[in-house]
Every structure is written in C-alpha cells, then in structure tokens.
PDB file of N, CA and C in Angstrom:
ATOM      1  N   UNK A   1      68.392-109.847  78.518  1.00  0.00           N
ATOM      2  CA  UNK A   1      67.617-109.050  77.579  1.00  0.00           C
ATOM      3  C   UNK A   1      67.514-107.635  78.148  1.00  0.00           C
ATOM      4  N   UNK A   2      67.761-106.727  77.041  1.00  0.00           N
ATOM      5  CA  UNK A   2      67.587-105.258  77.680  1.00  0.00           C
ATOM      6  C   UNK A   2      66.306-104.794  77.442  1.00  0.00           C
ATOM      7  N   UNK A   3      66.143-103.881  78.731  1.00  0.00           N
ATOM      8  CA  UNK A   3      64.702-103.133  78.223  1.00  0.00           C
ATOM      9  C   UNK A   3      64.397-102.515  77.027  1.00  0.00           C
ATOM     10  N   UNK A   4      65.432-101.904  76.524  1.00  0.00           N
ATOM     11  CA  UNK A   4      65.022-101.383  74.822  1.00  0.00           C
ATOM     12  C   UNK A   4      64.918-102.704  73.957  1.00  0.00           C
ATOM     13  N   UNK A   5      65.513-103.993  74.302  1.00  0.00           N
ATOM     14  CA  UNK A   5      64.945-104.739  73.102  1.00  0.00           C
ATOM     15  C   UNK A   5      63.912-105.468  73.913  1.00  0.00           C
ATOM     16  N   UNK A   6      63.577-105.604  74.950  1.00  0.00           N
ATOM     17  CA  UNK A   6      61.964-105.349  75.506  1.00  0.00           C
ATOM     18  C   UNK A   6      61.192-104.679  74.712  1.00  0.00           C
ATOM     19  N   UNK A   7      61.137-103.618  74.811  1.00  0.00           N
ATOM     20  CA  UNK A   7      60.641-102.612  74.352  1.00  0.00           C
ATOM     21  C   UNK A   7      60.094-102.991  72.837  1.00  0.00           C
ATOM     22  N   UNK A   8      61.228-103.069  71.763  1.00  0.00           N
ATOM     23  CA  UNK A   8      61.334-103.539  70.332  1.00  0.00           C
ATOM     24  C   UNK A   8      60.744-104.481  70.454  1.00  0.00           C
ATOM     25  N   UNK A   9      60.395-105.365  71.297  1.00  0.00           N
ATOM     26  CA  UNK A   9      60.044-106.654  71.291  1.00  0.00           C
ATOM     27  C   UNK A   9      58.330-106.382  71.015  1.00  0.00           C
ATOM     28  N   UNK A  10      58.423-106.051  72.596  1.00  0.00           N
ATOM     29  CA  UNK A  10      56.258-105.259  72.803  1.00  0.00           C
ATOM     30  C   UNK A  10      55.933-105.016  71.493  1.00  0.00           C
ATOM     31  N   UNK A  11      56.697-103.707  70.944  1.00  0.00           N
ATOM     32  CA  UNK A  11      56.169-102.866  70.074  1.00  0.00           C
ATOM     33  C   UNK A  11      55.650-103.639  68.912  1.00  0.00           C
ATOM     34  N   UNK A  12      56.916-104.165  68.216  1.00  0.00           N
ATOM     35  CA  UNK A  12      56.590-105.159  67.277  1.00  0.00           C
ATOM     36  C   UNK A  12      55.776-105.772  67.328  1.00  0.00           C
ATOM     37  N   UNK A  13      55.481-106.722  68.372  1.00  0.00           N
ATOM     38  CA  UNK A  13      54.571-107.730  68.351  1.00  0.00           C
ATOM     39  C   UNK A  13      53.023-107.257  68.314  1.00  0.00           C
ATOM     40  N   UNK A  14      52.485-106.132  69.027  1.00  0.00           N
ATOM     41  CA  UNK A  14      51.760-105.432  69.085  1.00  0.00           C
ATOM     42  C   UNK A  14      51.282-104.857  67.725  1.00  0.00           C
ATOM     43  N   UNK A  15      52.632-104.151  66.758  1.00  0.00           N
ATOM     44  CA  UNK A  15      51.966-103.500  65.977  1.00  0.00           C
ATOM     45  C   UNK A  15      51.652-104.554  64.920  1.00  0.00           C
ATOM     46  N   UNK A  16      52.517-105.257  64.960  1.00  0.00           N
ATOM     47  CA  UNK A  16      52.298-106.828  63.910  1.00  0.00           C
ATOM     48  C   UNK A  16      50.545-107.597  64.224  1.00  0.00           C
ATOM     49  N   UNK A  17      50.597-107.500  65.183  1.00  0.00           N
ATOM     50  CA  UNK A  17      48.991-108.053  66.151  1.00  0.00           C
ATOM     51  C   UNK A  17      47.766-107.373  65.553  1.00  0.00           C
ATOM     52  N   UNK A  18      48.231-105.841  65.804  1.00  0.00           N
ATOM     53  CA  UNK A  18      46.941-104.910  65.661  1.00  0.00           C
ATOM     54  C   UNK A  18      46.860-104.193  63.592  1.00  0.00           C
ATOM     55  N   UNK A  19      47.858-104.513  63.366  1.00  0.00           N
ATOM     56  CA  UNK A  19      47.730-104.224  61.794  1.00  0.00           C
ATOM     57  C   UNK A  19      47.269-105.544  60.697  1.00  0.00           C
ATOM     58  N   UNK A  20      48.011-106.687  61.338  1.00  0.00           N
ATOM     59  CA  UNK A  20      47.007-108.044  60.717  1.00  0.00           C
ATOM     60  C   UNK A  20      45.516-107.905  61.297  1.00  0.00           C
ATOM     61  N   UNK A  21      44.974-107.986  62.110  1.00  0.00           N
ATOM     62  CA  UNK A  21      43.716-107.739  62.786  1.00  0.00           C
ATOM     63  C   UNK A  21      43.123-106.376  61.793  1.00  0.00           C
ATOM     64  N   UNK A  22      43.772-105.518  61.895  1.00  0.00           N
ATOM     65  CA  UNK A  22      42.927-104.647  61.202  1.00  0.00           C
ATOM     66  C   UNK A  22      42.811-105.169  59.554  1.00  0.00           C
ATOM     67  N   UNK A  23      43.828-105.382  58.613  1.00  0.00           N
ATOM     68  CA  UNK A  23      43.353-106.354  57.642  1.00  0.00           C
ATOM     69  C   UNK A  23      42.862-107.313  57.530  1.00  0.00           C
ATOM     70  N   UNK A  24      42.754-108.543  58.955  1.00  0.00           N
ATOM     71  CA  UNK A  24      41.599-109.052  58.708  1.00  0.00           C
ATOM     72  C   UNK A  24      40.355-108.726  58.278  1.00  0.00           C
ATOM     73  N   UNK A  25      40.037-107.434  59.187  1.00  0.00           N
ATOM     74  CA  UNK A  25      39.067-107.093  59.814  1.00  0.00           C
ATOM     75  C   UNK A  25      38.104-106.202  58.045  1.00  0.00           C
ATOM     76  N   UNK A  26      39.208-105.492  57.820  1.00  0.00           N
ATOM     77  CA  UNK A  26      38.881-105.180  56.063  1.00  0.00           C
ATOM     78  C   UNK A  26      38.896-105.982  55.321  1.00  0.00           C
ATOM     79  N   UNK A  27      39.474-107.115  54.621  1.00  0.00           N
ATOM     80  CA  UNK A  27      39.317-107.769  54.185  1.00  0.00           C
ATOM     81  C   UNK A  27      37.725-108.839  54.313  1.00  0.00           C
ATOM     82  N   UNK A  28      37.553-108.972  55.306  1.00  0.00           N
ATOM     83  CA  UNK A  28      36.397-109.386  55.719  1.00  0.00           C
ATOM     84  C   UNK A  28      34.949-108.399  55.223  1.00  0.00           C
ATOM     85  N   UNK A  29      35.354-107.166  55.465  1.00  0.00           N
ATOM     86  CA  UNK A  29      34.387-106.015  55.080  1.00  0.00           C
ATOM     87  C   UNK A  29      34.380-106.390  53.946  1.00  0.00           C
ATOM     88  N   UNK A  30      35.141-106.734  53.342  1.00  0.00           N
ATOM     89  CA  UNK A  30      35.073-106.432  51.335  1.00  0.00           C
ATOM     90  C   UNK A  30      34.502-107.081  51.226  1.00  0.00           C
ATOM     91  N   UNK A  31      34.787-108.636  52.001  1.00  0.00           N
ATOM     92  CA  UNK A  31      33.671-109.928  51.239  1.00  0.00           C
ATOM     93  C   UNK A  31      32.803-110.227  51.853  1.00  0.00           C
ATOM     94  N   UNK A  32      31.940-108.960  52.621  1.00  0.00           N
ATOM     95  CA  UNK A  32      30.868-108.727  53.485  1.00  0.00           C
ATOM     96  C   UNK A  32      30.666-109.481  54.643  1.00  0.00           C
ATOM     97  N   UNK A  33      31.470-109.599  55.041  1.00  0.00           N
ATOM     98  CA  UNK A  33      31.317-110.125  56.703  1.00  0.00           C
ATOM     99  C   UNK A  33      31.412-109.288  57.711  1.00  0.00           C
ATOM    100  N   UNK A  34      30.606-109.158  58.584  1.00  0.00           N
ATOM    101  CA  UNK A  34      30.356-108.098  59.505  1.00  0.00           C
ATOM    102  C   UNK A  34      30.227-108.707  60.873  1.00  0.00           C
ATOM    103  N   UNK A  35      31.499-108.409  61.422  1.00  0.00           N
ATOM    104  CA  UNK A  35      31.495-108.952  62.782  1.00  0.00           C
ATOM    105  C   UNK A  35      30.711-108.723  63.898  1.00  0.00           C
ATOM    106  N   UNK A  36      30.721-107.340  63.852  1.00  0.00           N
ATOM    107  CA  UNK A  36      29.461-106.757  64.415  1.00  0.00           C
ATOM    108  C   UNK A  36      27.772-107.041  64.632  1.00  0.00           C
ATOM    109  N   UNK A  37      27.487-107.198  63.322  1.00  0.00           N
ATOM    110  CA  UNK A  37      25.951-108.017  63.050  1.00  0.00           C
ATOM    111  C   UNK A  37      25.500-108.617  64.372  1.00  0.00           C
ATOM    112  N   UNK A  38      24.144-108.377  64.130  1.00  0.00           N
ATOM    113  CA  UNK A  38      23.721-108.760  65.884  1.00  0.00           C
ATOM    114  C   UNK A  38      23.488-110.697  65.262  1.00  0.00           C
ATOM    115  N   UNK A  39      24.093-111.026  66.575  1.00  0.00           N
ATOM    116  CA  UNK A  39      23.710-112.400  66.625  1.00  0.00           C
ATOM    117  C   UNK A  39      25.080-113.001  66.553  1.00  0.00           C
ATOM    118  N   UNK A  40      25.204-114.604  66.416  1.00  0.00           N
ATOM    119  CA  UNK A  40      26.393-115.205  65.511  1.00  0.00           C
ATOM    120  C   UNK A  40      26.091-115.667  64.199  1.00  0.00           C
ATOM    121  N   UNK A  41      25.548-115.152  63.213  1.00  0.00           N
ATOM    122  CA  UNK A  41      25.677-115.509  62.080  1.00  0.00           C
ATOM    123  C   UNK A  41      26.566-115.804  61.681  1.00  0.00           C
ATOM    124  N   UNK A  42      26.935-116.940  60.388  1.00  0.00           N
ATOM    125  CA  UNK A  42      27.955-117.535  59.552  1.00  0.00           C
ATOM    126  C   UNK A  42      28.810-116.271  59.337  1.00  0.00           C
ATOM    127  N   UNK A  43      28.150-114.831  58.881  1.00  0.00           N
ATOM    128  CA  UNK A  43      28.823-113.720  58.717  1.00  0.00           C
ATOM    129  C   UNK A  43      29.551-113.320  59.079  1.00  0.00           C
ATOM    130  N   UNK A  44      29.089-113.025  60.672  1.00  0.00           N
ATOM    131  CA  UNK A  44      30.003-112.797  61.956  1.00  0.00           C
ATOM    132  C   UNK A  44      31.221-113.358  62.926  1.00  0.00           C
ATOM    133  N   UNK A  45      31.153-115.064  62.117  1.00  0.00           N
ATOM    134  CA  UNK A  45      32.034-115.666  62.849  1.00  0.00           C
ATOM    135  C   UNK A  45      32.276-115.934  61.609  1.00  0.00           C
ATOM    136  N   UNK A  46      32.764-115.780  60.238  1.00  0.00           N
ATOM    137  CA  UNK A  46      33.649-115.304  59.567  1.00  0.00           C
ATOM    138  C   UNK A  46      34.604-114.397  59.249  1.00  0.00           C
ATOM    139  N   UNK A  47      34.025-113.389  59.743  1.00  0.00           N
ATOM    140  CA  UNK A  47      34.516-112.091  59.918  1.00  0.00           C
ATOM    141  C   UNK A  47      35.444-112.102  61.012  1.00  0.00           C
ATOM    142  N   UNK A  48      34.932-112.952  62.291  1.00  0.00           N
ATOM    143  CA  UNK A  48      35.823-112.840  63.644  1.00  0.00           C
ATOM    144  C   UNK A  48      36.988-114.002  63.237  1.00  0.00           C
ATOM    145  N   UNK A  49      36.953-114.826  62.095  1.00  0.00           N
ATOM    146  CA  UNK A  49      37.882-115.704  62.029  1.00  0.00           C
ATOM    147  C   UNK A  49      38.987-114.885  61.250  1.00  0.00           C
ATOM    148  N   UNK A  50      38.205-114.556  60.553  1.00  0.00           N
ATOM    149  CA  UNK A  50      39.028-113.340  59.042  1.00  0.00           C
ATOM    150  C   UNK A  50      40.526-112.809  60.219  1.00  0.00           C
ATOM    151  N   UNK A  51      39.768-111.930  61.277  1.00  0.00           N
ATOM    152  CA  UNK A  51      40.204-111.118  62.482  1.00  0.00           C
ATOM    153  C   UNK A  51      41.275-111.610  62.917  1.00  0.00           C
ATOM    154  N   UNK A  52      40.916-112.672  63.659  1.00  0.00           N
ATOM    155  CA  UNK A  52      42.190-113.563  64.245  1.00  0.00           C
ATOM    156  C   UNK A  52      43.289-114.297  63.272  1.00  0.00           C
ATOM    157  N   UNK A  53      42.962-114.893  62.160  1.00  0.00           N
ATOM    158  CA  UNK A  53      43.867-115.047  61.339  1.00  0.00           C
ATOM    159  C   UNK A  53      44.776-114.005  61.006  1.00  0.00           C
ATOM    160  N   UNK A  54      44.323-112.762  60.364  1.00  0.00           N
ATOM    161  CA  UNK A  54      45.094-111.858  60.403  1.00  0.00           C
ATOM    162  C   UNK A  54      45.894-111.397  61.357  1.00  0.00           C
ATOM    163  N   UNK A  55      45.693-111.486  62.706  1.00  0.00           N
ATOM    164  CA  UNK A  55      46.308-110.861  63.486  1.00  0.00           C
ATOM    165  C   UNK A  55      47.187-111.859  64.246  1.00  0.00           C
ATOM    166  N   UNK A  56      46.995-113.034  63.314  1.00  0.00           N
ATOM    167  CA  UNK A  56      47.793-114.389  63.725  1.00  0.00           C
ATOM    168  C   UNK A  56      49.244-114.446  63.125  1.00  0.00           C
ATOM    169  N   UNK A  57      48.686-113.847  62.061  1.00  0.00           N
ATOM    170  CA  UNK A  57      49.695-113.811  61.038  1.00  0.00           C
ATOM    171  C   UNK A  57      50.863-112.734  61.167  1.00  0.00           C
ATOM    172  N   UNK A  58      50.157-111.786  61.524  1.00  0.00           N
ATOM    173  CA  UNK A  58      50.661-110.174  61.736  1.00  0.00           C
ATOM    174  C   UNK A  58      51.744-110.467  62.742  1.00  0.00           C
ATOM    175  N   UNK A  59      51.441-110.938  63.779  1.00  0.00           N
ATOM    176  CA  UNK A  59      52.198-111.193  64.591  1.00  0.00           C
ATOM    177  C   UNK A  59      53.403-111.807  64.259  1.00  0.00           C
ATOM    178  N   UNK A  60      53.150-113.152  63.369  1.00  0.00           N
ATOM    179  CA  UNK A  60      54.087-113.927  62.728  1.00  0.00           C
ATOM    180  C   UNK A  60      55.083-113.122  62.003  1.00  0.00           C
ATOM    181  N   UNK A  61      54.660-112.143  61.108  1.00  0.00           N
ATOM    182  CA  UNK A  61      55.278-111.754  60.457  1.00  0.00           C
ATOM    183  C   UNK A  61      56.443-110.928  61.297  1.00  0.00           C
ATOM    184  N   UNK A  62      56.115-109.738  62.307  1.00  0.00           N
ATOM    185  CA  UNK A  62      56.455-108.771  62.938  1.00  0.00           C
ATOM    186  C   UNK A  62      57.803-109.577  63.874  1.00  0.00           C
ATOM    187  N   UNK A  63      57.186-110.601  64.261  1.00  0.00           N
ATOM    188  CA  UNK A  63      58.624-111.615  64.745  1.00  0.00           C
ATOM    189  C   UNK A  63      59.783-112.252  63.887  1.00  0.00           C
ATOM    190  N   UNK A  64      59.065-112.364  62.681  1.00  0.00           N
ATOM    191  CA  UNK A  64      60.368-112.773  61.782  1.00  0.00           C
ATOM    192  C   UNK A  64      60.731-111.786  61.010  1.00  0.00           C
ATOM    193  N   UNK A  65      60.196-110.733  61.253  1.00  0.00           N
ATOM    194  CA  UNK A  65      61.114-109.106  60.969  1.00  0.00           C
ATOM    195  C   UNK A  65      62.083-109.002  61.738  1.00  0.00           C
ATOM    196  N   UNK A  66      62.091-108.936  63.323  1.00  0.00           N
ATOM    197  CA  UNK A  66      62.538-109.256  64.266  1.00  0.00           C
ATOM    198  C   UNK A  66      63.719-109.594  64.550  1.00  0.00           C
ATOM    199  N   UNK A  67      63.557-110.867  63.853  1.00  0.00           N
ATOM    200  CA  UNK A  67      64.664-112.411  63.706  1.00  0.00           C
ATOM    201  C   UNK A  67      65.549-111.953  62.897  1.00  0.00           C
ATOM    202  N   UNK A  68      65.652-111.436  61.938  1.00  0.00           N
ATOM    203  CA  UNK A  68      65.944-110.674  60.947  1.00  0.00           C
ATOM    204  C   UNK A  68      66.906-109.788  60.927  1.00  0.00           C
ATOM    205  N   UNK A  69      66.426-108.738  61.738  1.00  0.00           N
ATOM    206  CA  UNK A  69      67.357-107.909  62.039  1.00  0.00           C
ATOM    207  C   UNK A  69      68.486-108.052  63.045  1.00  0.00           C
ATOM    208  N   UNK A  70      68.479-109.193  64.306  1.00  0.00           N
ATOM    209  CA  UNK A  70      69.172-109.449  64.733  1.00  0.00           C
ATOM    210  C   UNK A  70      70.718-109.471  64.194  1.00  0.00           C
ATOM    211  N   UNK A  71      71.740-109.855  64.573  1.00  0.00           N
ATOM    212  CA  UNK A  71      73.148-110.021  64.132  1.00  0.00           C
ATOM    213  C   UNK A  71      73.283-111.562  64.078  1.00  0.00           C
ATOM    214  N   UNK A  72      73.694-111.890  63.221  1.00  0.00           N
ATOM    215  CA  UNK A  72      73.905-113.324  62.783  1.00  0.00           C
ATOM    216  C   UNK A  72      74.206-114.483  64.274  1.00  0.00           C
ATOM    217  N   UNK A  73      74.928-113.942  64.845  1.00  0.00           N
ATOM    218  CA  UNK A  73      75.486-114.919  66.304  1.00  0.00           C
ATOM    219  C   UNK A  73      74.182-114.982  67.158  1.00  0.00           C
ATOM    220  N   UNK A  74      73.163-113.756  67.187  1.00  0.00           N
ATOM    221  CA  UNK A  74      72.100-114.229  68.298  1.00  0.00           C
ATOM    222  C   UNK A  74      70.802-114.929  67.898  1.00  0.00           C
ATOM    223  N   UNK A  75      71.035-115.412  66.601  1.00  0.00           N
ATOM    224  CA  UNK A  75      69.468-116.010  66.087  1.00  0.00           C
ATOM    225  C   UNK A  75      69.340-116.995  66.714  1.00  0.00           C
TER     226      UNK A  75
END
C-alpha cells in the first residue's frame, strides 16, 4: 500500500466519519434532541445515538466510495 492511498484512505474515512456525525448530529436537532442537555436524558442519549449512527454510516459510505473507484483487478 502506498502512502498516497494511505493518505486517500485516512482522508476518506475521516471525512465520511465526521460528515455522517455531523448529520446525525442535525438531524437530531430537528427532532429536538440535544446532546448537550445537562444530565442523560432520553433526549441526550438519543441525540448521542442519532451521532454515532450517522457517523457509522458515513464511514460506510466513504469506504464503498472507495471500493468503487478502485480498478476492477484490486477489489
């Protein structure tokens, strides 16, 4: 593996990570869950689930972008 598809690798996964997470994280806002809220309210650990799903996903996705672009022989 080369460092530039190192590199492609990090990036992706990262930005796939941190852009599902951030739509969790809105999506959650819309249907008023506030992660933040002091305490663990039902709210808050909805909101933190909202979070991680999204950024579960994000990830998912950003890797089978990934997969994707590869050349047919290295999938």
């Amino acid at each position: 593996m080369t460092q530039k598809s190192m590199l492609v690798e990090g990036l992706s996964d990262a930005i796939g990570f941190v852009g599902g997470a951030l739509l969790g994280f809105w999506a959650g806002h819309l249907l008023g869950f506030d992660i933040f809220e002091a305490g663990y309210g039902n709210g808050a650990i909805a909101g933190i689930v909202l979070v991680g799903l999204g950024g579960g996903l994000g990830l998912q996705i950003a890797r089978r972008w990934r997969n994707r672009q590869k050349p047919e022989g290295e999938n």
